[in-house]
Protein backbone atom coordinates (compact mmCIF):
# COMPACT_ATOMS: atom_id res chain seq x y z
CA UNK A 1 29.90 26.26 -71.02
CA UNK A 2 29.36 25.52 -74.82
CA UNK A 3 26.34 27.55 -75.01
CA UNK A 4 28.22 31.09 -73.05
CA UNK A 5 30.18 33.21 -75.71
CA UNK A 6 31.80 36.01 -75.20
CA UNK A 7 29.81 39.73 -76.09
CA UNK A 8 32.41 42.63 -77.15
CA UNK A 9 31.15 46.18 -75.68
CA UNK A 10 30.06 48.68 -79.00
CA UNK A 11 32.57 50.75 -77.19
CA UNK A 12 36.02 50.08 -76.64
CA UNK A 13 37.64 50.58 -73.46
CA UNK A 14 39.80 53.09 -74.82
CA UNK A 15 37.12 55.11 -76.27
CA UNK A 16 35.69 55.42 -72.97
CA UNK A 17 38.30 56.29 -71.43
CA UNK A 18 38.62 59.24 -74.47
CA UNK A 19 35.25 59.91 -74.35
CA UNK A 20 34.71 60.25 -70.36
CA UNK A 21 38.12 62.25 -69.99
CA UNK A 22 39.03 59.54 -66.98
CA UNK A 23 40.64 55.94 -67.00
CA UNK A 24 40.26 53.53 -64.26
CA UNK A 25 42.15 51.75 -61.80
CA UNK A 26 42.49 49.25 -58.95
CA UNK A 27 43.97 50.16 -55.78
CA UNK A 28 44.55 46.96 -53.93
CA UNK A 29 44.55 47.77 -49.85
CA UNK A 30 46.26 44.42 -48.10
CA UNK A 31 47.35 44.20 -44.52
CA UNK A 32 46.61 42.36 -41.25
CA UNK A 33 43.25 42.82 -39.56
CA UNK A 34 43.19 46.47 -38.00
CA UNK A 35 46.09 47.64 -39.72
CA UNK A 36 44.15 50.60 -41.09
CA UNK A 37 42.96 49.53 -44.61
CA UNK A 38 39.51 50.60 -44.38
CA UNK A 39 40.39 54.24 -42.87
CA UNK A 40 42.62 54.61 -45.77
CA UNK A 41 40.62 53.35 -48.16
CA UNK A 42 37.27 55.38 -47.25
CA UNK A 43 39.33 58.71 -46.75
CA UNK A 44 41.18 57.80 -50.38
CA UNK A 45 37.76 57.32 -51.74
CA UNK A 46 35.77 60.29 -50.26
CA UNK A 47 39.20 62.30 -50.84
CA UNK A 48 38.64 60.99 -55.09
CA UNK A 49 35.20 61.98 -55.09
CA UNK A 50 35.30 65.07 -53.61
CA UNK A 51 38.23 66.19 -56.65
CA UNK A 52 35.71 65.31 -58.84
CA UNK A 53 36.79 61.65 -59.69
CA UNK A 54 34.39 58.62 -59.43
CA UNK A 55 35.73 55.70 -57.01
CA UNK A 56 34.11 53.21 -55.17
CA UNK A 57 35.36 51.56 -51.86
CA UNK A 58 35.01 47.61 -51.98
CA UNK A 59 35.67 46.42 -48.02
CA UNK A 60 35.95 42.69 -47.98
CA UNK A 61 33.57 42.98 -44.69
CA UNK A 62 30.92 44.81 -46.83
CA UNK A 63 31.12 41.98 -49.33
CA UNK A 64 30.81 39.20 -46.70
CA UNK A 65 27.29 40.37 -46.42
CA UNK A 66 26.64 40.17 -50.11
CA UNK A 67 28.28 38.85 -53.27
CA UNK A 68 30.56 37.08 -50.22
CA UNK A 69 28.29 35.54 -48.32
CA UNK A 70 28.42 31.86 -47.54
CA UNK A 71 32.24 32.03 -47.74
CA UNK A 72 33.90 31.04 -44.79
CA UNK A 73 37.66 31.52 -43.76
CA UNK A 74 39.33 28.42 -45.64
CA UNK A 75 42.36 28.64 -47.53
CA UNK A 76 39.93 27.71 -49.97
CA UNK A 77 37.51 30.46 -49.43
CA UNK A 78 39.17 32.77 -48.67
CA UNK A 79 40.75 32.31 -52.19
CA UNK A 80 37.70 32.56 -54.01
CA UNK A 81 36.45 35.29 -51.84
CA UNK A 82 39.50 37.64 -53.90
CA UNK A 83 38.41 36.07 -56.93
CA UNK A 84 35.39 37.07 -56.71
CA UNK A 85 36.85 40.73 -55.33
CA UNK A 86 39.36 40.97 -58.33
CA UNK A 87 36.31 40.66 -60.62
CA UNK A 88 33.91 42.69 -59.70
CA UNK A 89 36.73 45.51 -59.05
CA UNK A 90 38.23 44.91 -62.73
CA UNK A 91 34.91 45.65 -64.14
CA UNK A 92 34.17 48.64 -62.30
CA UNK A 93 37.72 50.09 -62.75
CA UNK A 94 36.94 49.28 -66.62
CA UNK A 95 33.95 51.57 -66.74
CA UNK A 96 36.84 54.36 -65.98
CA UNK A 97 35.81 54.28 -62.06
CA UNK A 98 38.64 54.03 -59.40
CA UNK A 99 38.20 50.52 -57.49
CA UNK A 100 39.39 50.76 -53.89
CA UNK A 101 39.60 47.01 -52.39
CA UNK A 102 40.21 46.82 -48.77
CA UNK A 103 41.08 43.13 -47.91
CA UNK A 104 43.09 41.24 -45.73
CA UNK A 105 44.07 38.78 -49.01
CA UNK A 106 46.67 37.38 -46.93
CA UNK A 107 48.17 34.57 -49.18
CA UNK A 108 50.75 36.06 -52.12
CA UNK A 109 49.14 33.46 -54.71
CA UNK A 110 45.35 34.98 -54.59
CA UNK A 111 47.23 38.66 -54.99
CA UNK A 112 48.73 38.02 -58.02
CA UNK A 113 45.66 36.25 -59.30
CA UNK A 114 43.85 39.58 -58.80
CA UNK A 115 46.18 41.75 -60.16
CA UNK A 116 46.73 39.55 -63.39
CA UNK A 117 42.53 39.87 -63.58
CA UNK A 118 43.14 43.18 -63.51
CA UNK A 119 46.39 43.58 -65.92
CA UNK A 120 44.73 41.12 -68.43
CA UNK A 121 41.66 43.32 -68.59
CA UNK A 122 44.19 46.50 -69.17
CA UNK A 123 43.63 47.80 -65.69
CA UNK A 124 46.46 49.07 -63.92
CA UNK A 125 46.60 47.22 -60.84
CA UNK A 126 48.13 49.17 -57.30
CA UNK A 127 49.07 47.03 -54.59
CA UNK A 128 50.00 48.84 -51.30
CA UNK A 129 50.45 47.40 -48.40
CA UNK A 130 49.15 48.47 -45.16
CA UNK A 131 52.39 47.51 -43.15
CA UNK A 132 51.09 47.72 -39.22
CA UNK A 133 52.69 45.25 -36.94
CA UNK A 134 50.47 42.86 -35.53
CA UNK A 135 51.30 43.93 -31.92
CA UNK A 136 49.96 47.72 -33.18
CA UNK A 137 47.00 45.99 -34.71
CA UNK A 138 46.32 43.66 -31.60
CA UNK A 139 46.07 47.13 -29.49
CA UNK A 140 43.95 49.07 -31.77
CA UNK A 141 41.68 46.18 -32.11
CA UNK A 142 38.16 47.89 -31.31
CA UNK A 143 36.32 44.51 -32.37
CA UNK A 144 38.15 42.23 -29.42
CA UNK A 145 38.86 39.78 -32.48
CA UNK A 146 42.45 39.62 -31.35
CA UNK A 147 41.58 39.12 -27.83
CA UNK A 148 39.59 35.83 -29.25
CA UNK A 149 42.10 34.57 -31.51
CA UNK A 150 45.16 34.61 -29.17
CA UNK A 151 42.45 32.57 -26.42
CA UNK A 152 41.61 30.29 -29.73
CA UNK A 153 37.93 31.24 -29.55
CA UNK A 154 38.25 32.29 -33.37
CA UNK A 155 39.99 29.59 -35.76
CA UNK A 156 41.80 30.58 -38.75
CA UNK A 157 42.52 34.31 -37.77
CA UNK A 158 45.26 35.84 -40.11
CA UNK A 159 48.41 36.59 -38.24
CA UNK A 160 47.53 34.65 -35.25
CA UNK A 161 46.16 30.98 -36.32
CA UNK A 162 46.65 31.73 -39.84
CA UNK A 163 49.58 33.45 -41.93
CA UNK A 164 49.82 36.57 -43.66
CA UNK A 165 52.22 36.36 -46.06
CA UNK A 166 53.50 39.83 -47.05
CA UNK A 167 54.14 41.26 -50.49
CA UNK A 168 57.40 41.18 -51.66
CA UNK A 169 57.13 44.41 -54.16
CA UNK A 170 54.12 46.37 -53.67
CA UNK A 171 53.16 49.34 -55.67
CA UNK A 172 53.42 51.08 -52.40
CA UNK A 173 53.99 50.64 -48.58
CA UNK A 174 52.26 52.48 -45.82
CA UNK A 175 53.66 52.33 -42.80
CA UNK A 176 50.85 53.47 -40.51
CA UNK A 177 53.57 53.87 -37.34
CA UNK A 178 55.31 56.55 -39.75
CA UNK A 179 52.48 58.20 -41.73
CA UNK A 180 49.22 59.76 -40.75
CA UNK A 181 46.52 58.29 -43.10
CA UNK A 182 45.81 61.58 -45.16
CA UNK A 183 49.64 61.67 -46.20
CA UNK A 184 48.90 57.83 -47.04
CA UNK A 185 46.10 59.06 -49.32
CA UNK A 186 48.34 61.81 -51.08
CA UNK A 187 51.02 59.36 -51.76
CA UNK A 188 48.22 56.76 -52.97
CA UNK A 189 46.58 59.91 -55.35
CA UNK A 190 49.70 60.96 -56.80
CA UNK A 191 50.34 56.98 -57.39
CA UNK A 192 47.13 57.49 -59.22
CA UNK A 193 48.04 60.48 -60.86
CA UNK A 194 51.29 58.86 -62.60
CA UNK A 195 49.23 56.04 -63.87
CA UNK A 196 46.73 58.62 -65.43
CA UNK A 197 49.44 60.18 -67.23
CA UNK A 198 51.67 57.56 -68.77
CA UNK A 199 50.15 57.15 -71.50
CA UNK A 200 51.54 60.41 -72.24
CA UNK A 201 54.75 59.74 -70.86
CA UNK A 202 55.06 57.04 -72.46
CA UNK A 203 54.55 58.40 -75.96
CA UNK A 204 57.30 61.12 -75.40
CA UNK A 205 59.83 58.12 -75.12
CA UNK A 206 58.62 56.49 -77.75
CA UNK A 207 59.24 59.66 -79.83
CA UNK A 208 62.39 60.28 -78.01
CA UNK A 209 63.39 56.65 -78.70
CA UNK A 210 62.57 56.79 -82.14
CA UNK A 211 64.03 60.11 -82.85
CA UNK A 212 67.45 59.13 -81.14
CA UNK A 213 67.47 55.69 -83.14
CA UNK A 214 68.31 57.80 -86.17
CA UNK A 215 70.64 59.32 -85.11
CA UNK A 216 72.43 56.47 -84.36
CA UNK A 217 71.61 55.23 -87.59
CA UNK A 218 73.36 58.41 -89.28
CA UNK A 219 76.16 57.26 -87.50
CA UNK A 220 76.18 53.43 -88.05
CA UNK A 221 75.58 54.08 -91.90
CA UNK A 222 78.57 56.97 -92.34
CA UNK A 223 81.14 55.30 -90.12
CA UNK A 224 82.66 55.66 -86.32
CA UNK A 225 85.47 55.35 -83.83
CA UNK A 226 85.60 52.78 -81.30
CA UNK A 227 87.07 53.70 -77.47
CA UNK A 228 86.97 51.91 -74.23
CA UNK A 229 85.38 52.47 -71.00
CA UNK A 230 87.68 51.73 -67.64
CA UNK A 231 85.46 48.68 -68.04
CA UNK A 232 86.89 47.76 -71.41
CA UNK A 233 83.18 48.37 -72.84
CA UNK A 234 82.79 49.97 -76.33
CA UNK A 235 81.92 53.32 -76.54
CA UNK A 236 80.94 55.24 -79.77
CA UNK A 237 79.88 58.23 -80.64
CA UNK A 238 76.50 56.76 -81.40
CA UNK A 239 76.10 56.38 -77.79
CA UNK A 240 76.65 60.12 -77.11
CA UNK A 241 74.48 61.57 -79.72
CA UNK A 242 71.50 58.96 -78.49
CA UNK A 243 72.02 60.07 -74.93
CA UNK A 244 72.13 63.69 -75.71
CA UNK A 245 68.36 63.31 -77.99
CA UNK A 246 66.61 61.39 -75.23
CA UNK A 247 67.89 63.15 -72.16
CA UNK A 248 66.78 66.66 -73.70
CA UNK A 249 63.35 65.26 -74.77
CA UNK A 250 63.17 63.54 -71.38
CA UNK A 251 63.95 66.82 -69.33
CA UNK A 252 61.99 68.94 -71.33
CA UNK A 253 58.81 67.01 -70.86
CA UNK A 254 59.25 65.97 -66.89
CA UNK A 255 61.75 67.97 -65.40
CA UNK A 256 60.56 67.31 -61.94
CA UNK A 257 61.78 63.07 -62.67
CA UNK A 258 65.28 61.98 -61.99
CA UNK A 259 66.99 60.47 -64.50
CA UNK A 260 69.71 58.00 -64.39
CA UNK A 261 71.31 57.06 -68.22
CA UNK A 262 74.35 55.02 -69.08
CA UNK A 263 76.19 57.66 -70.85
CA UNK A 264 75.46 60.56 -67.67
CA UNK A 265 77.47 61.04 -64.98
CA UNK A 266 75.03 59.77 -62.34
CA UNK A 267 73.54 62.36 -59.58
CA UNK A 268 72.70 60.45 -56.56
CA UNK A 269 70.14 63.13 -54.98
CA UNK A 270 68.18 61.39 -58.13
CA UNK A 271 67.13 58.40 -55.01
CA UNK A 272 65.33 60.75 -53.28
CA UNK A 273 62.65 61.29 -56.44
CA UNK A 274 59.78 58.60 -56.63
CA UNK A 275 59.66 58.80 -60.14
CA UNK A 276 63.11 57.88 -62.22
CA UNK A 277 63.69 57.49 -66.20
CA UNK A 278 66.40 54.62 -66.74
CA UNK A 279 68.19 55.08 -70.10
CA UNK A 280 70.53 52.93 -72.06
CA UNK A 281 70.71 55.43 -75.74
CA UNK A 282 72.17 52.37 -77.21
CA UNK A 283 72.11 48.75 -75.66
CA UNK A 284 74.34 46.42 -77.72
CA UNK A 285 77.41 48.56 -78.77
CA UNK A 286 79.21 45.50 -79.21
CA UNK A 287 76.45 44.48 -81.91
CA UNK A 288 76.49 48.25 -83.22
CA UNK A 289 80.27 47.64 -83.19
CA UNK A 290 80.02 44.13 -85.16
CA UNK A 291 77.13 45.70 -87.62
CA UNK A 292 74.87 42.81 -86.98
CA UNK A 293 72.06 45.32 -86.57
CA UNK A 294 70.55 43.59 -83.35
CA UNK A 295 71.28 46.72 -80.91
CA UNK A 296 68.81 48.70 -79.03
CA UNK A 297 67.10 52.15 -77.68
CA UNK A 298 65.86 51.92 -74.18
CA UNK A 299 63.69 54.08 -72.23
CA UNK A 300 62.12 52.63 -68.89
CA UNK A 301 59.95 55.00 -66.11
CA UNK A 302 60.58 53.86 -62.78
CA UNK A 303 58.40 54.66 -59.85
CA UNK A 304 58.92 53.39 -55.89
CA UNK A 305 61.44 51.18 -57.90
CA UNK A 306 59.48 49.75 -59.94
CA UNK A 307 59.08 49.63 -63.94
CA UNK A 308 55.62 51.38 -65.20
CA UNK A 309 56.93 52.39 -68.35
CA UNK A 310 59.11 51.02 -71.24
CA UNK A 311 60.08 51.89 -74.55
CA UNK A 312 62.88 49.60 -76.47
CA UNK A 313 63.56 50.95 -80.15
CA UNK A 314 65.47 48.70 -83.08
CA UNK A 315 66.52 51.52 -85.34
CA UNK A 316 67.81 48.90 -88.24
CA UNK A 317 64.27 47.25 -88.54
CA UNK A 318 62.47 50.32 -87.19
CA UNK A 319 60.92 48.03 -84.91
CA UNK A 320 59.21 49.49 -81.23
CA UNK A 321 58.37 47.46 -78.28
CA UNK A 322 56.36 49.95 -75.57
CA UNK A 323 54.71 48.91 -72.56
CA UNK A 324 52.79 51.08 -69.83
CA UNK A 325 51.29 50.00 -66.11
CA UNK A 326 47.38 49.14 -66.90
CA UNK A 327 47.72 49.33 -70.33
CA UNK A 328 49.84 46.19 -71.86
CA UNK A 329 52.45 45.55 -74.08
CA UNK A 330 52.74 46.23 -77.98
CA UNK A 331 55.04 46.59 -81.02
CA UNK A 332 54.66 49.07 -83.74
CA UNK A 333 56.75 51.11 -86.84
CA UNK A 334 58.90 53.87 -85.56
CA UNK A 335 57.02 56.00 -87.88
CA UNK A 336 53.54 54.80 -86.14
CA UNK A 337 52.06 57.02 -83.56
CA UNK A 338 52.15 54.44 -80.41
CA UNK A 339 47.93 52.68 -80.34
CA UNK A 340 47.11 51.33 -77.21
CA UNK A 341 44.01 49.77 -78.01
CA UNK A 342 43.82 46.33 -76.02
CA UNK A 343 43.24 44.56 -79.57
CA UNK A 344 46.45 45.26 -80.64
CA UNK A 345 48.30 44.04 -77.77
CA UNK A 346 51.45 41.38 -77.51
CA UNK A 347 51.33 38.47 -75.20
CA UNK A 348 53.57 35.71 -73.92
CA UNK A 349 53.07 32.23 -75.62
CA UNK A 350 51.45 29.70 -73.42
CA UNK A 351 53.74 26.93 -74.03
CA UNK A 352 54.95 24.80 -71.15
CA UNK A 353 57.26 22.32 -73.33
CA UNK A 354 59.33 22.20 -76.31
CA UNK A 355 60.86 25.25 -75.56
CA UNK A 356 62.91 28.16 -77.50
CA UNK A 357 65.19 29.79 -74.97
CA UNK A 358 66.95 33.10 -75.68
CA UNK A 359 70.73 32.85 -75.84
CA UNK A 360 73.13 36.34 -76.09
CA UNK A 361 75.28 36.99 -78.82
CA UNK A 362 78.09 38.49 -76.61
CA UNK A 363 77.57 36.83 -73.41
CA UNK A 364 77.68 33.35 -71.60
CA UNK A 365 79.56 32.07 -68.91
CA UNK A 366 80.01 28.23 -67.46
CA UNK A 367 77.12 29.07 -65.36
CA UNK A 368 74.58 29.54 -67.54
CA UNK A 369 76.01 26.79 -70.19
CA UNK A 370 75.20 24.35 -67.11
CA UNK A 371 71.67 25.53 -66.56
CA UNK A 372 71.31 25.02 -70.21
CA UNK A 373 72.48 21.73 -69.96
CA UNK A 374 70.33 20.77 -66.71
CA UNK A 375 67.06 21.54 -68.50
CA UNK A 376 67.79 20.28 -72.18
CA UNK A 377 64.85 18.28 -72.39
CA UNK A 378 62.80 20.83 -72.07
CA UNK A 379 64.52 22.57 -74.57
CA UNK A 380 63.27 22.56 -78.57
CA UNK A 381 65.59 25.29 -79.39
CA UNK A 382 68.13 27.94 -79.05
CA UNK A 383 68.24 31.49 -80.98
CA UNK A 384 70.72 33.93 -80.41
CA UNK A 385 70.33 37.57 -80.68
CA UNK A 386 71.42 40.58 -79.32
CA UNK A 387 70.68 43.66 -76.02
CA UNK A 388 67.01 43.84 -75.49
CA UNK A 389 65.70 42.17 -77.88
CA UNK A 390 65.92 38.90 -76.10
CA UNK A 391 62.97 39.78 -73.94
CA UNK A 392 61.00 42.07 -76.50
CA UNK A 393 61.13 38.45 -78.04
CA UNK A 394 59.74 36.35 -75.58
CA UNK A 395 56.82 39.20 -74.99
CA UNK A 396 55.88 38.87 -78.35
CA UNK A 397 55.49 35.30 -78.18
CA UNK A 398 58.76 34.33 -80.45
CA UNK A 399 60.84 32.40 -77.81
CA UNK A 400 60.27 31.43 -74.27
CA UNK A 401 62.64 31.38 -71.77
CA UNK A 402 66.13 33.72 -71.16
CA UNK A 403 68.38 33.08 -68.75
CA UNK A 404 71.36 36.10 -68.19
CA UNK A 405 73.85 35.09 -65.09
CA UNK A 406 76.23 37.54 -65.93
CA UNK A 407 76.62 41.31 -64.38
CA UNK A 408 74.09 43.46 -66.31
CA UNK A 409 72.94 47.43 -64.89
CA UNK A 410 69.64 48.72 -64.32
CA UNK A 411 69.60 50.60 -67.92
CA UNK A 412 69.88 47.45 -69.01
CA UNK A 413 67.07 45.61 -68.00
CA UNK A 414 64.63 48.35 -66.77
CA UNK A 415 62.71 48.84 -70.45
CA UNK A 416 62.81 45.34 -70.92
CA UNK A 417 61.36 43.89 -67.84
CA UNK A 418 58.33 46.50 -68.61
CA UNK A 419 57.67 45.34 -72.09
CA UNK A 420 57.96 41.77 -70.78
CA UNK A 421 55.93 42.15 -67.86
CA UNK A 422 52.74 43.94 -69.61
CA UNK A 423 53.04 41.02 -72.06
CA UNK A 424 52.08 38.66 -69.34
CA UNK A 425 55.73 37.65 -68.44
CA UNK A 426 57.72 36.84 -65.92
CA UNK A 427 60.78 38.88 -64.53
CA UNK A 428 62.70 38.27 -61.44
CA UNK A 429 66.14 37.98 -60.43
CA UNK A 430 68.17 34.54 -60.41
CA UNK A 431 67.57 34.04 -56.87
CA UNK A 432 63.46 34.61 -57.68
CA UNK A 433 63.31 37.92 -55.75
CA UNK A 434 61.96 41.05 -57.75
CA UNK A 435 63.86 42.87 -59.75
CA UNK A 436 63.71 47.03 -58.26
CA UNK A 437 65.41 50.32 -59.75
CA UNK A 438 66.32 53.96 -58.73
CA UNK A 439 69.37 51.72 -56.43
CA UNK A 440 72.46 53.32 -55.05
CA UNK A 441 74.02 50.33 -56.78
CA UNK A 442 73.21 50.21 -60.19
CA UNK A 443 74.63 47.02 -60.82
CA UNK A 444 72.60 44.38 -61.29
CA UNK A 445 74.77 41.59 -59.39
CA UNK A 446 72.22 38.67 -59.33
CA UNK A 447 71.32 37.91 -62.47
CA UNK A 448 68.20 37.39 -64.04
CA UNK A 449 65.60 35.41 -65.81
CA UNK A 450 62.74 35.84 -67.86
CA UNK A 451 59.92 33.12 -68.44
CA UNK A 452 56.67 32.99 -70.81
CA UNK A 453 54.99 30.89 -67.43
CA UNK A 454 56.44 30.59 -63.61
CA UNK A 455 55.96 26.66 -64.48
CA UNK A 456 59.04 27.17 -66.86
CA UNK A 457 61.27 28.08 -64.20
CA UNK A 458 64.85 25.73 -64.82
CA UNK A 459 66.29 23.76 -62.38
CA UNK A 460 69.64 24.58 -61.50
């Protein structure tokens, strides 16, 4: 391998994407045999070509004749057969053409070793899983492969001899019993659509971010009242005058997206839109309160529950952390116009000892003093600092690890966890199960923690 370097394209992949007026993406079909992935996927990609956008249709059967060939149905092979997928579909969807994989890729591990391929590479990576029964796919079953596996003339056969083990937060889920497969293709192209644009989007928040962080400033620098929420939680007028900036920039640029902010009274009809903004105009009021300077703007995009786009502002260092599905994770000057070249983007550190864990200023509880205290030896050291900043730290490499066992809300976390997770990171909830938004409840009861590398998970 010492003699194989790496060659850099004479055109970046965001030039192309400039250039050829399109950007790329990989839409991941997974789902038992005969669930319906490759009728979805060949309608999605003659339905993309015929609107004028180039896609190509990658169906794992194809590719057993070909680049797949020789591969048999091993846990082993079968993992390098969506290694070998994730590849060759990053590189097309890099050349700004949609890749549509249509694979069983039945194990959770291989999955997320595509789509981190993919997010790597900057490609935005769409998971949806073809949710069919197995006693719908067993009657549809054309080929009579069901008929052979349940008799045990064919060995390893996923859902029969061999497990499937379903995602646990998809981009999307088609159930095929509920939904015809064209309205399975216009919920995958307007999927699409939303990744095209949020770029866009997320530049308004970053503006509206920025823009808001002033104000707050004005406010922190000329002086302010402190009152109470029935939760005993500071409230300022700092908090208004934030909330009142973003929400007008957000509703002016998207009016069709719900939006859900701390400092709103909340309309519940906003469950019923895909697409959700999460606000919190000013994270921290109990550091803005203290003038310590370490309190927050955040801005998140939620779609199907899930963070795709996140904007946290510091308006006393003028400091922005912005993250968007498919593109990464960076930090700029508020006065910057947001770059989202890949060469500029903030990753995780690698480390898997000597540790720096995140602590919070304001909160800590026996619970997560004796989590601390369980994994001390992997510990090197503690820093403390305020709101979001804790993860926009750990995405940028500074510190490691942050565990929060305390109540938190989904304005909260939501910019955060999309900075974090575009930075390579790890997000979940204390019990390890994903972290989703747009809820009825908007309290975030579980806990969380955030991690540079699964292997630094703590014991507790």
């Amino acid at each position: 391998m010492a003699e194989i370097f790496k060659q850099s394209n004479l055109v970046s992949q965001l030039q192309r994407r400039e250039f050829l007026n399109s950007s790329g993406a990989v839409v991941w079909l997974t789902g038992l045999s005969g669930s319906g992935k490759s009728t979805i996927g060949a309608l999605l990609e003659r339905t993309l070509i015929e609107s004028g956008r180039n896609a190509f249709l990658l169906d794992g059967d194809n590719l057993r004749f070909g680049i797949n060939a020789g591969l048999g149905f091993s846990k082993e092979d079968r993992s390098e057969n969506i290694r070998r997928i994730s590849h060759v579909a990053s590189l097309m969807a890099q050349s700004t053409c949609v890749a549509i994989v249509s694979a069983i890729s039945p194990f959770a591990a291989d999955r997320d070793a595509a789509r981190k391929v993919c997010e790597d590479a900057g490609i935005a990576f769409i998971e949806v899983f073809v949710d069919t029964s197995l006693e719908e796919c067993a009657r549809r079953d054309v080929k009579g492969l069901y008929k052979k596996a349940f008799s045990g003339e064919i060995a390893e056969f996923t859902g029969v001899s061999s497990p499937y083990e379903e995602p646990e937060n998809p981009e999307l889920v088609i159930k095929t019993a509920e939904m015809s497969p064209e309205k399975a293709v216009e919920r995958i192209i307007e999927y699409i659509r939303l990744v095209d644009s949020l770029r866009t989007v997320c530049v308004r928040m970053y503006n509206a971010a920025v823009m808001a962080g002033k104000r707050i400033l004005e406010i922190y620098n000329s002086g302010f009242d402190v009152e109470y929420k029935a939760d005993s939680s500071p409230l300022t007028a700092a908090d208004l005058a934030s909330n009142e900036v973003i929400c007008k920039a957000l509703k002016e640029g998207y009016p069709d997206f719900a939006l859900l902010s701390e400092e709103t009274v909340d309309d519940k009809i906003r469950r019923k839109n895909p697409f959700c903004f999460v606000v919190d105009p000013l994270d921290g009021t109990k550091e803005f309160v203290k003038r310590n300077g370490e309190f927050t703007v955040n801005i998140a995009l939620t779609a199907y529950g899930k963070s795709v786009a996140g904007v946290v502002y510091v308006p006393v260092t003028d400091e922005v952390y912005y993250a968007a599905k498919g593109c990464g994770a960076f930090v700029a000057k508020g006065e910057q116009s947001p770059d989202f070249s890949q060469d500029k983007r903030i990753r995780v550190s690698s480390k898997t000892e000597g540790l720096t864990v995140m602590a919070s200023r304001s909160h800590a509880d026996e619970k997560l003093l004796a989590i601390l205290e369980k994994n001390k030896d992997k510990i090197a050291d503690t820093v403390s600092v305020g709101s979001s900043l804790k993860g926009c730290r750990i995405a940028q490499g500074r510190a490691d690890v942050y565990y929060r066992t305390g109540l938190t809300c989904e304005w909260d976390t939501a910019a955060m966890q999309c900075v974090v997770e575009q930075a390579g990171g790890v997000f979940r909830q204390l019990d390890s199960t994903p972290m989703v938004y747009n809820r009825e409840n908007t309290l975030n009861e579980k806990g969380f923690y955030i991690l540079n590398r699964i292997e630094n998970k703590f014991d507790f």
